[in-house]
C-alpha atoms as a PDB file:
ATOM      1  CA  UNK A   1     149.115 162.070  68.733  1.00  0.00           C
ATOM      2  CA  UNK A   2     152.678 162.647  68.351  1.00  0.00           C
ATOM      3  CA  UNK A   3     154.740 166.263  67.976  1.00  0.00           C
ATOM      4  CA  UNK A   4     158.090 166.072  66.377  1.00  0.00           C
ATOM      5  CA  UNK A   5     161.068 168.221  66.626  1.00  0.00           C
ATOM      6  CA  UNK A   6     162.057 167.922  62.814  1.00  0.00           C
ATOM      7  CA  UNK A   7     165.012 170.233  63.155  1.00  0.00           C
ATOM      8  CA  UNK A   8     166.878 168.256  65.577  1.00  0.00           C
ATOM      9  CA  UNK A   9     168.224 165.643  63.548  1.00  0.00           C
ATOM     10  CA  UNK A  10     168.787 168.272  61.380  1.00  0.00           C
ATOM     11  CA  UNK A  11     170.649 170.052  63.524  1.00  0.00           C
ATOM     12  CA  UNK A  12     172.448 167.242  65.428  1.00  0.00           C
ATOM     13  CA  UNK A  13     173.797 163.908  65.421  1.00  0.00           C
ATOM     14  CA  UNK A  14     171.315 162.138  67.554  1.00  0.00           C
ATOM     15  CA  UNK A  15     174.126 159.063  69.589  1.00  0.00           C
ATOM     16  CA  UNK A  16     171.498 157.695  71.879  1.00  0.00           C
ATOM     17  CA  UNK A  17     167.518 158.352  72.999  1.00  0.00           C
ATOM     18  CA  UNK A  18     166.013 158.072  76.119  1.00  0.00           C
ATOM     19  CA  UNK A  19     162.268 158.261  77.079  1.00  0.00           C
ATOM     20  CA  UNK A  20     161.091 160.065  80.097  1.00  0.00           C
ATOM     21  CA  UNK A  21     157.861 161.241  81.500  1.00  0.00           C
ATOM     22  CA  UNK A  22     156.979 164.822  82.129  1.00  0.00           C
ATOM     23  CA  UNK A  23     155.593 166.906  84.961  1.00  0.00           C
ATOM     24  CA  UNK A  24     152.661 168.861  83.808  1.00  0.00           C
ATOM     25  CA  UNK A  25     150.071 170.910  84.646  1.00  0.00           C
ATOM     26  CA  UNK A  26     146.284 170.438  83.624  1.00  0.00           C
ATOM     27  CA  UNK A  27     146.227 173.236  81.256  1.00  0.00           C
ATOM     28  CA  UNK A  28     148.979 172.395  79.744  1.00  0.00           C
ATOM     29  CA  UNK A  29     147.527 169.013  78.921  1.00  0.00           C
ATOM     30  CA  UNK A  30     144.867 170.068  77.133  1.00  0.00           C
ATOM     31  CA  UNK A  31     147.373 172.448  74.577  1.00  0.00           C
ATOM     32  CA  UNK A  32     149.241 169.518  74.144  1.00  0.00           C
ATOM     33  CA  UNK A  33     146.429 167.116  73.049  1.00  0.00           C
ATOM     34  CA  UNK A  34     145.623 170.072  70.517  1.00  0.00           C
ATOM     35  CA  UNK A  35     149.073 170.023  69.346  1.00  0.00           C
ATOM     36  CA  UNK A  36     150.301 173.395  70.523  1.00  0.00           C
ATOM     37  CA  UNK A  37     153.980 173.308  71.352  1.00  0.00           C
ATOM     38  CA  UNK A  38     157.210 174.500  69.711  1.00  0.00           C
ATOM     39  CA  UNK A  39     159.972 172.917  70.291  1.00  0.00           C
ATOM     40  CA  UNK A  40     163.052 175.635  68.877  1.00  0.00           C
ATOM     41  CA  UNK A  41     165.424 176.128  71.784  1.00  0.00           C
ATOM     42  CA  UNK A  42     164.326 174.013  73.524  1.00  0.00           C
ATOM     43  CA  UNK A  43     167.000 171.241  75.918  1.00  0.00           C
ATOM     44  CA  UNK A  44     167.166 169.264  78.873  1.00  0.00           C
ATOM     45  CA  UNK A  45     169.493 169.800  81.803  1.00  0.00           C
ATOM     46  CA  UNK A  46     170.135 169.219  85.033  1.00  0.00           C
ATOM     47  CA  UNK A  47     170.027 171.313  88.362  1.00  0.00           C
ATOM     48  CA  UNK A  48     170.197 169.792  92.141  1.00  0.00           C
ATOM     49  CA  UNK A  49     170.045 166.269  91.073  1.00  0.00           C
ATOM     50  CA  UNK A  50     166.949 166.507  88.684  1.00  0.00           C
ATOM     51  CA  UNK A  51     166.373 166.677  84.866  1.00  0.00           C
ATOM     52  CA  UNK A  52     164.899 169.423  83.861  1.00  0.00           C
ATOM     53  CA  UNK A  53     163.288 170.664  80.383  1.00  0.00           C
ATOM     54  CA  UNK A  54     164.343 174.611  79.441  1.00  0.00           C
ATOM     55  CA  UNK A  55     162.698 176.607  77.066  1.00  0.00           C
ATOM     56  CA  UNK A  56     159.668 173.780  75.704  1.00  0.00           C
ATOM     57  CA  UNK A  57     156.885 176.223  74.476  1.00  0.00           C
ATOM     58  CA  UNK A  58     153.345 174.909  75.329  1.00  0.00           C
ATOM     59  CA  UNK A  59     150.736 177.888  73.746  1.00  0.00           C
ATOM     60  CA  UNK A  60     148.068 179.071  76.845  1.00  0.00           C
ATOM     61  CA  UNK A  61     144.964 176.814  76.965  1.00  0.00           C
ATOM     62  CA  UNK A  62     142.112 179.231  75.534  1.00  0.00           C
ATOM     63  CA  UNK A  63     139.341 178.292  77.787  1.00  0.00           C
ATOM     64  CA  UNK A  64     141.463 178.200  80.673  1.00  0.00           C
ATOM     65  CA  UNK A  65     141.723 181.262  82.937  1.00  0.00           C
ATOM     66  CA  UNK A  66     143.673 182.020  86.255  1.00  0.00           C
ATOM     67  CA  UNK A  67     144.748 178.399  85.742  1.00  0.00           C
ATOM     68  CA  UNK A  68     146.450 179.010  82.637  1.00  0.00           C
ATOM     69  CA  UNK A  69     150.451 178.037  82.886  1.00  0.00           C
ATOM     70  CA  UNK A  70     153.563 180.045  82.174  1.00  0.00           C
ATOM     71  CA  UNK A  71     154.178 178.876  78.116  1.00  0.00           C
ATOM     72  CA  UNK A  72     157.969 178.518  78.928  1.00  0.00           C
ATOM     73  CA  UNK A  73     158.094 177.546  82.461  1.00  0.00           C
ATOM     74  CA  UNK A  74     161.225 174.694  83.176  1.00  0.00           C
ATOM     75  CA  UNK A  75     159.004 171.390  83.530  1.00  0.00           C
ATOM     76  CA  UNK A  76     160.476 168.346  85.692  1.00  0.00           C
ATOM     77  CA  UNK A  77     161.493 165.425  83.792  1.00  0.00           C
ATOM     78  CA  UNK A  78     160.740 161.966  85.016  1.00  0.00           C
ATOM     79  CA  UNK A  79     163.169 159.197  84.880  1.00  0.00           C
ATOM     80  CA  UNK A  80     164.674 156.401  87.302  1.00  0.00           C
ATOM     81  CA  UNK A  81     167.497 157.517  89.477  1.00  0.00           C
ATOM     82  CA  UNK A  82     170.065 154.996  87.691  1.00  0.00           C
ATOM     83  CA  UNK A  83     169.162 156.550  84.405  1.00  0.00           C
ATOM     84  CA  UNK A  84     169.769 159.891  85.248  1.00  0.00           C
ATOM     85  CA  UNK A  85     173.134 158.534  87.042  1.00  0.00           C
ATOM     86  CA  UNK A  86     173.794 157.385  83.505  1.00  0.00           C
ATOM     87  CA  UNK A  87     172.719 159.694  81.541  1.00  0.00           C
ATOM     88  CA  UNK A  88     174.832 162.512  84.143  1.00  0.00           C
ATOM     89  CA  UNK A  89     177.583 160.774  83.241  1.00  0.00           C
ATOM     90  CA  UNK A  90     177.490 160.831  79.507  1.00  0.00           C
ATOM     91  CA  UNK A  91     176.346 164.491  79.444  1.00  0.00           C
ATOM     92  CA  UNK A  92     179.956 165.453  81.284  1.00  0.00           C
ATOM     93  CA  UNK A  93     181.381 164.802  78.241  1.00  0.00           C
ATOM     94  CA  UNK A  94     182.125 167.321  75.804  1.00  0.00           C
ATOM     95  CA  UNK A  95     180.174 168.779  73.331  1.00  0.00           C
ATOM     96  CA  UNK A  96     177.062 166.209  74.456  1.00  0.00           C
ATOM     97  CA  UNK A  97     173.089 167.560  74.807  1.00  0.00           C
ATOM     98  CA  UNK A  98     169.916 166.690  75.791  1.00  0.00           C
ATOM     99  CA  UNK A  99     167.401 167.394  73.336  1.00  0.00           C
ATOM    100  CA  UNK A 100     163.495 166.724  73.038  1.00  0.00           C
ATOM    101  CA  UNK A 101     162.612 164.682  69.373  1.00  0.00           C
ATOM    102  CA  UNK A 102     159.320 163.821  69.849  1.00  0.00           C
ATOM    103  CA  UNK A 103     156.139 164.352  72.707  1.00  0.00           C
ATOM    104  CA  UNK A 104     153.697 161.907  72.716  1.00  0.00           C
ATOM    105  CA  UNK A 105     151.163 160.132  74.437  1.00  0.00           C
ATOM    106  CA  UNK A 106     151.668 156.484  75.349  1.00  0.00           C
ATOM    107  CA  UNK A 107     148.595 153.885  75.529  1.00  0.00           C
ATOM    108  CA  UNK A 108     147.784 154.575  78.871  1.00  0.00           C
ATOM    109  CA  UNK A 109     147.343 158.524  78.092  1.00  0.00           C
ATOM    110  CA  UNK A 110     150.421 159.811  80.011  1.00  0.00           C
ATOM    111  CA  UNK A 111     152.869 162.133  77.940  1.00  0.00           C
ATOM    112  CA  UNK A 112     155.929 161.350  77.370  1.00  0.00           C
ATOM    113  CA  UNK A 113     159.209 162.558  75.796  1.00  0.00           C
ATOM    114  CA  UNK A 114     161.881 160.999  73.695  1.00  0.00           C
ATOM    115  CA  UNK A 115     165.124 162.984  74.311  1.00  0.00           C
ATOM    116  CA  UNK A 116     168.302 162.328  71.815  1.00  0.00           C
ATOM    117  CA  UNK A 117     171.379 162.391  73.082  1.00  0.00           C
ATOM    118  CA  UNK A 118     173.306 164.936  70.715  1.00  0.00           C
ATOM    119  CA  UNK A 119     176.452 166.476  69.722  1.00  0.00           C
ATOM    120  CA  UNK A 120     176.083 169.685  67.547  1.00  0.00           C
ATOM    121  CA  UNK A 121     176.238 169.668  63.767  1.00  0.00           C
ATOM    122  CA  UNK A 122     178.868 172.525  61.889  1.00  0.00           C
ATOM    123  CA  UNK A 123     177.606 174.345  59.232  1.00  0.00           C
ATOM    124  CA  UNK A 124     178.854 172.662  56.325  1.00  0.00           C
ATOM    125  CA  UNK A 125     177.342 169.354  58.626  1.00  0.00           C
ATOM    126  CA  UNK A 126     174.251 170.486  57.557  1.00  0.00           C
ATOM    127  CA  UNK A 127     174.615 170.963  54.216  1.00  0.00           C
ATOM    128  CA  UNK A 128     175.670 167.776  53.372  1.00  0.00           C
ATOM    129  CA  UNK A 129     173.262 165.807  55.410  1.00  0.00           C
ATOM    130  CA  UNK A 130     170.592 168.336  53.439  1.00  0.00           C
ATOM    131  CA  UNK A 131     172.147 167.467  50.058  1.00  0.00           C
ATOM    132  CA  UNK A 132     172.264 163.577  50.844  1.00  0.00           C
ATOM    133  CA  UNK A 133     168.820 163.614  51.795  1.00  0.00           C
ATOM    134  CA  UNK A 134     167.798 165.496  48.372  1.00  0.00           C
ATOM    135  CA  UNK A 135     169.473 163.049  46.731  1.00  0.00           C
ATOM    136  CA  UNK A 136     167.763 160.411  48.264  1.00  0.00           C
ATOM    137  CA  UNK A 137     164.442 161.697  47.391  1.00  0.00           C
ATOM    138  CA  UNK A 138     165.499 161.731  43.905  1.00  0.00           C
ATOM    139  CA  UNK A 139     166.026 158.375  43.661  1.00  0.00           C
ATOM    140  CA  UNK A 140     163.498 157.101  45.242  1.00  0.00           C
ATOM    141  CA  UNK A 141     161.224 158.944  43.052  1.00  0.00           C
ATOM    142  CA  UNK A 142     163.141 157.965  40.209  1.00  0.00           C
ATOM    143  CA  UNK A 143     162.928 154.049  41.266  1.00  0.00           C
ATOM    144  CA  UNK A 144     159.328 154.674  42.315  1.00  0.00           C
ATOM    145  CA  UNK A 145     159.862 153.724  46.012  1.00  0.00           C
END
């Protein structure tokens, strides 16, 4: 089961990805194996030495009750300390964010994240990487690929 944050490589030129774990409650589980998440504004940064992940919508379990989690609460990211040495370092630079592509579930039924390394697209960015892709399309369904 994998969610995908389409928009971002829309929206940005993805440089590098990293995968990291996630810190989550069990409610929250259970919306994400039904595929209930949105992931518009949604980035990773850090704060005292940990990676965090702002604004990730995960919808309200309906059978759950008093147990039922904050849908925007900041969830803890989970990666080695070298890597988020690293990955401190690169973020410094300017114009560079963290943003979540994909949430999945790995073999061994843990979720996990796969963050892109970005730097913002312009406007007129967009467009072109919109009108390449059109054209794209077109010939592939002109070639029959």
């Amino acid at each position: 089961m994998v969610m995908e944050n389409r928009r971002a490589r829309r929206d940005y030129e993805i440089i590098e990805t990293i995968e990291a774990g996630i810190a989550l409650k069990g409610t929250e589980v259970k919306s994400l194996r039904e595929g209930k998440v949105d992931f518009t504004g949604s980035f990773a940064r850090f704060d005292g030495g940990e990676l965090w992940l702002e604004n990730f919508y995960i919808a309200p379990y309906e059978k759950g009750s008093y147990t039922n989690h904050d849908p925007r609460r900041r969830r803890k990211l989970l990666l080695h300390r070298h890597e988020l040495n690293r990955l401190r370092g690169k973020l410094e630079q300017r114009g560079l964010t963290l943003v979540p592509l994909k949430l999945y579930f790995n073999e061994r039924g843990y979720a996990k994240v796969l963050l892109g390394l970005a730097r913002g697209r312009r406007k007129y960015e967009k467009k072109e990487v919109d009108k390449r892709r059109a054209i794209e399309r077109e010939l592939a369904s002109w070639y029959g690929e």
